[in-house]
N, C-alpha and C. Protein backbone atom coordinates (compact mmCIF):
# COMPACT_ATOMS: atom_id res chain seq x y z
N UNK A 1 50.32 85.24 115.70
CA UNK A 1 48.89 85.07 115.72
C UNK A 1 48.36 84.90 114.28
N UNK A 2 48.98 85.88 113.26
CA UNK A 2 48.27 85.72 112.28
C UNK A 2 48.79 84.59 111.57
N UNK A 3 50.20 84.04 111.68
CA UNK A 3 51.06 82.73 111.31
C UNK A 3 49.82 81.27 111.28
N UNK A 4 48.85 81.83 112.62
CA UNK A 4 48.54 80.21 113.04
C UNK A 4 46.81 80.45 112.88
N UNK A 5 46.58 81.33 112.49
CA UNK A 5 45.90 81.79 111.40
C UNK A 5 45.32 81.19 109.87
N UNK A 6 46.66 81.26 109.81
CA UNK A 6 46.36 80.60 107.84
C UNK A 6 47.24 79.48 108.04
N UNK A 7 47.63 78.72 109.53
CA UNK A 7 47.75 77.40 109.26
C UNK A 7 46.35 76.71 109.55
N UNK A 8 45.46 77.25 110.57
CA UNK A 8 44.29 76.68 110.89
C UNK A 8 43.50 76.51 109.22
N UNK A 9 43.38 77.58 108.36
CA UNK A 9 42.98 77.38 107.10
C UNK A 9 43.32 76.51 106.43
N UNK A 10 45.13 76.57 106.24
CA UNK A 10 45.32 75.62 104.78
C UNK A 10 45.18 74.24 105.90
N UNK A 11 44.87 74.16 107.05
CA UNK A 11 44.79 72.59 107.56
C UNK A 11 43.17 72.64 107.03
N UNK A 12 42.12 73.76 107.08
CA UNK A 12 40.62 73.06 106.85
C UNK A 12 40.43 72.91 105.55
N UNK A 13 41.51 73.92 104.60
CA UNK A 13 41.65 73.54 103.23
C UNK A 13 41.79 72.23 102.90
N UNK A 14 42.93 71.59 103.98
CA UNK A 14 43.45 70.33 103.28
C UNK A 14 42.29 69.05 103.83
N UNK A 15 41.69 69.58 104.84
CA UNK A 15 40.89 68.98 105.57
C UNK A 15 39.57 68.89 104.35
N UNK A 16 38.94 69.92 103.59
CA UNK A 16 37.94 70.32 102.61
C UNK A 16 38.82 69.46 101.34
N UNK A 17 39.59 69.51 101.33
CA UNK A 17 40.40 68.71 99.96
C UNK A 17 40.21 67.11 100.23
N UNK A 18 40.09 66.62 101.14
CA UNK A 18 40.03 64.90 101.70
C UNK A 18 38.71 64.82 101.73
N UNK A 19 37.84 65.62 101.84
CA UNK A 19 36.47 65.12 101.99
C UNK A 19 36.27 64.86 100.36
N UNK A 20 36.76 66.27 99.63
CA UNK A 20 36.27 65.96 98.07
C UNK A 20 36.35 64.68 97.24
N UNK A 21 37.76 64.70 97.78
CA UNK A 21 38.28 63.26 97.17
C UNK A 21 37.48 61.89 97.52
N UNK A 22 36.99 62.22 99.08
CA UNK A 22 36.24 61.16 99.53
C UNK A 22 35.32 60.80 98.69
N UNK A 23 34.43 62.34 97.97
CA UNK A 23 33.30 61.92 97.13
C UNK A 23 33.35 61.94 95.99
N UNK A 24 34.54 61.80 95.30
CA UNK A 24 35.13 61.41 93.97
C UNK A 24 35.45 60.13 93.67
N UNK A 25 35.66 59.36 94.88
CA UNK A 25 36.20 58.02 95.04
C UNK A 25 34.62 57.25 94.91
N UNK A 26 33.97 58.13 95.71
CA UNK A 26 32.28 57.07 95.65
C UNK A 26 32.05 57.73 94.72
N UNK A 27 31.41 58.50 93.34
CA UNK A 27 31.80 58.14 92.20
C UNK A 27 32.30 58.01 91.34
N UNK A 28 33.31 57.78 91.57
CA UNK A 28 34.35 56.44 90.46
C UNK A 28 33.81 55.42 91.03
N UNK A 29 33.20 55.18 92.46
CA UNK A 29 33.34 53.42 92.27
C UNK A 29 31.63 53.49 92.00
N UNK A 30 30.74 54.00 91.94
CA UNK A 30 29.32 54.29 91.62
C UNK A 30 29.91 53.94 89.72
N UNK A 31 30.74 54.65 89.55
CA UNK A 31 31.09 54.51 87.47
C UNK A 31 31.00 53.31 87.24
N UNK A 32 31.91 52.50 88.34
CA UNK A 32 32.92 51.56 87.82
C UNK A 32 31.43 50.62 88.23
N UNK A 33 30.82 50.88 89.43
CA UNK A 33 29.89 49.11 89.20
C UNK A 33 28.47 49.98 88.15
N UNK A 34 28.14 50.63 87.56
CA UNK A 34 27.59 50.74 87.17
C UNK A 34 27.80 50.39 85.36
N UNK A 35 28.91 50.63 84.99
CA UNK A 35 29.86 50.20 84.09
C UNK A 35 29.72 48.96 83.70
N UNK A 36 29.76 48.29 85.22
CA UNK A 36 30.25 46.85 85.29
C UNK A 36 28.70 45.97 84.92
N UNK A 37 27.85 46.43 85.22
CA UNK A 37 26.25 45.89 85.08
C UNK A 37 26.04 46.26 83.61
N UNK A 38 26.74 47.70 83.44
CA UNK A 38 26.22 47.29 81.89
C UNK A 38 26.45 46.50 81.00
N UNK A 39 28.10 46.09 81.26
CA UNK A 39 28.94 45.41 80.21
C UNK A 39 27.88 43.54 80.57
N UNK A 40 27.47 43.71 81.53
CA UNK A 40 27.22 42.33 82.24
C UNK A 40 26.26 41.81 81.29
N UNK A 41 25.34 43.08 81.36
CA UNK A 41 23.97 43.16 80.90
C UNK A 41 24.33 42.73 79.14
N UNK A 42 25.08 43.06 79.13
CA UNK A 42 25.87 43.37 77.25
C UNK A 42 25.93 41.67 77.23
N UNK A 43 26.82 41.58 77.86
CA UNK A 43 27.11 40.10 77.62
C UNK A 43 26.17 38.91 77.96
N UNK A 44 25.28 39.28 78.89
CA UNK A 44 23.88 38.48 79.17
C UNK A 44 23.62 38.11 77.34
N UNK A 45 23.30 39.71 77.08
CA UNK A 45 22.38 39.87 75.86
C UNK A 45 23.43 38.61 74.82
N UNK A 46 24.57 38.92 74.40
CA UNK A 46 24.94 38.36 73.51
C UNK A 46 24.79 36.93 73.85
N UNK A 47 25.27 36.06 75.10
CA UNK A 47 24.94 35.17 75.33
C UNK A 47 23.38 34.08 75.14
N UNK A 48 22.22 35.32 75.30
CA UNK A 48 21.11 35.15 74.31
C UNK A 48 20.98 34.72 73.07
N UNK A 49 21.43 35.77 72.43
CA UNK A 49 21.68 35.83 70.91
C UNK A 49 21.93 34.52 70.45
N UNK A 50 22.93 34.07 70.82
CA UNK A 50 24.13 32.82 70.24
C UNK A 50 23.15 31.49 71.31
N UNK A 51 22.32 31.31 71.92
CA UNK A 51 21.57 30.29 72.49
C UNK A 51 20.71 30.63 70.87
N UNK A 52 19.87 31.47 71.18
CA UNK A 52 19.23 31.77 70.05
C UNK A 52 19.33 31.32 68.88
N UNK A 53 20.45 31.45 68.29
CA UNK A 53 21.08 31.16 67.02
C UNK A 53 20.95 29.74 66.87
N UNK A 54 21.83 29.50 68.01
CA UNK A 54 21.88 27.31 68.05
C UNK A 54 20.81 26.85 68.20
N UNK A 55 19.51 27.22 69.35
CA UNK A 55 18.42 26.71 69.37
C UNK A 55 17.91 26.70 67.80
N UNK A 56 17.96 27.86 67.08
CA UNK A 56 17.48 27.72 65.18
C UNK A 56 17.96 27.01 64.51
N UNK A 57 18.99 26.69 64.69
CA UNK A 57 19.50 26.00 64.01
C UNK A 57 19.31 24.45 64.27
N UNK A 58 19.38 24.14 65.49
CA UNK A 58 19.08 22.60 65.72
C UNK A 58 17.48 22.54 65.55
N UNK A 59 16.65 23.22 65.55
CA UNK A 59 15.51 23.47 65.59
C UNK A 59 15.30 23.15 63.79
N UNK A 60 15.98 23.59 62.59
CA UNK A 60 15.97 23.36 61.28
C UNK A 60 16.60 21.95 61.22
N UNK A 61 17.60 21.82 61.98
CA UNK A 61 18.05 20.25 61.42
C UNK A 61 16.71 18.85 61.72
N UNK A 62 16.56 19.21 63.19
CA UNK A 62 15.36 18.59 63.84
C UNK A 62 14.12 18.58 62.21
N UNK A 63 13.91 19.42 61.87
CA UNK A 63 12.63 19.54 60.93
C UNK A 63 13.22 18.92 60.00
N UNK A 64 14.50 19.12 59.25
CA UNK A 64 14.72 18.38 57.92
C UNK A 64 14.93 16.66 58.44
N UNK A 65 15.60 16.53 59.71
CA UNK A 65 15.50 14.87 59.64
C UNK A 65 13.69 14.41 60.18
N UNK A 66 12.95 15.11 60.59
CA UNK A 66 11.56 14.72 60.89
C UNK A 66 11.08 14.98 58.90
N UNK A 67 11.64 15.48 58.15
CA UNK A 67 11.02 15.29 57.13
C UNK A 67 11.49 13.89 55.89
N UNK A 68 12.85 13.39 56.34
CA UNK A 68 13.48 12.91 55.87
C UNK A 68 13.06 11.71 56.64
N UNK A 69 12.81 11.43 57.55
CA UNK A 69 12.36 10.09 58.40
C UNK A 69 11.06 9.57 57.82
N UNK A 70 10.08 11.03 57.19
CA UNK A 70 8.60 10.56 57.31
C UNK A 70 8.45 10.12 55.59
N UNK A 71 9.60 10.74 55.12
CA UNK A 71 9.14 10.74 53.32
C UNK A 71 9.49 9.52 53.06
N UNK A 72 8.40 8.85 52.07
CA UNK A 72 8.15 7.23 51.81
C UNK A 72 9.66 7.23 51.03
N UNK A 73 9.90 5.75 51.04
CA UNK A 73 11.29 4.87 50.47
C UNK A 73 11.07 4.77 48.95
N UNK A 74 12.04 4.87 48.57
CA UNK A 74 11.95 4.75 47.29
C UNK A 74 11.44 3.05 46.65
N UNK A 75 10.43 2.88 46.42
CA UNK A 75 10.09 1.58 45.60
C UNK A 75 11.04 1.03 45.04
N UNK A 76 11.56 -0.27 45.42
CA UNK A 76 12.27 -0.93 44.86
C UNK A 76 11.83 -2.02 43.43
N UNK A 77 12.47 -1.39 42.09
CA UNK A 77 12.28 -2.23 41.27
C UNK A 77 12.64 -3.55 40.90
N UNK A 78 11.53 -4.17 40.58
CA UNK A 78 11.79 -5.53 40.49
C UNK A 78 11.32 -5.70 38.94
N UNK A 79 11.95 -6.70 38.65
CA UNK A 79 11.27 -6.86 36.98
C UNK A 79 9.70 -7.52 36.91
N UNK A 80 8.93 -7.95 37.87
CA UNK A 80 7.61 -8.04 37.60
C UNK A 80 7.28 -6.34 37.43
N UNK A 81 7.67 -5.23 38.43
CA UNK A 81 6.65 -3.83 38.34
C UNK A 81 7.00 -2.97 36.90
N UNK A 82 7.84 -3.42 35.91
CA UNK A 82 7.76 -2.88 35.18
C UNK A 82 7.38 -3.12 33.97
N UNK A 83 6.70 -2.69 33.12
CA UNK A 83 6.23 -2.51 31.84
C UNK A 83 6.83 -2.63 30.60
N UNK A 84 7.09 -3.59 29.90
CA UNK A 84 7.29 -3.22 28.46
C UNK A 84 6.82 -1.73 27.56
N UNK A 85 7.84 -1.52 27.44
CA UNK A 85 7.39 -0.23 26.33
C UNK A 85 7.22 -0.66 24.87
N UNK A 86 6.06 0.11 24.99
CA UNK A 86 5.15 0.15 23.86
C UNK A 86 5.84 1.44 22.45
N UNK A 87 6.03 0.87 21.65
CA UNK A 87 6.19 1.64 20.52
C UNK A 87 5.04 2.28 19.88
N UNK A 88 4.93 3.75 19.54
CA UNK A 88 3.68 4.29 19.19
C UNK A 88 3.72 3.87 17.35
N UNK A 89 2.39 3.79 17.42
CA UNK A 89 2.11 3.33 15.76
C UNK A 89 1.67 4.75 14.75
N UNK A 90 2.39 4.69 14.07
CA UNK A 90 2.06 5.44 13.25
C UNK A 90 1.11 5.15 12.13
């Protein structure tokens, strides 16, 4: 009697031991996707960053060739536009 006793136990023991685990398993996997959104979130962000970066940068090239398109040509010399130099008199 008392044999089947403390088998009924260590069976609700082992029975109380499978539930724990049950709720160890939901969080580890609660860790693991929560983990997983952050790293996501991480890499969203950097993926930002580096759009970011290139958008500035093509964004500066854009401005130096809009400044380079608009700035007048250099005058081409011809020998009518130029001047004899004058020697100063003392």
């Amino acid at each position: 009697m008392l044999r089947m006793f403390f088998e009924l136990n260590v069976g609700l023991f082992e029975f109380g031991l499978l539930l724990f685990e049950l709720r160890l398993r939901r969080l580890q996997r609660a860790a693991a996707l929560l983990e997983f959104f952050v790293r996501h979130a991480q890499l969203f962000l950097l993926n930002l960053q580096l759009f970011a970066l290139a958008l500035g940068f093509f964004e500066q090239f854009d401005q130096a060739l809009t400044i380079a398109r608009a700035s007048p040509k250099r005058p081409s010399l011809q020998p009518s536009s130029i001047a004899p130099a004058t020697s100063p008199s003392a």
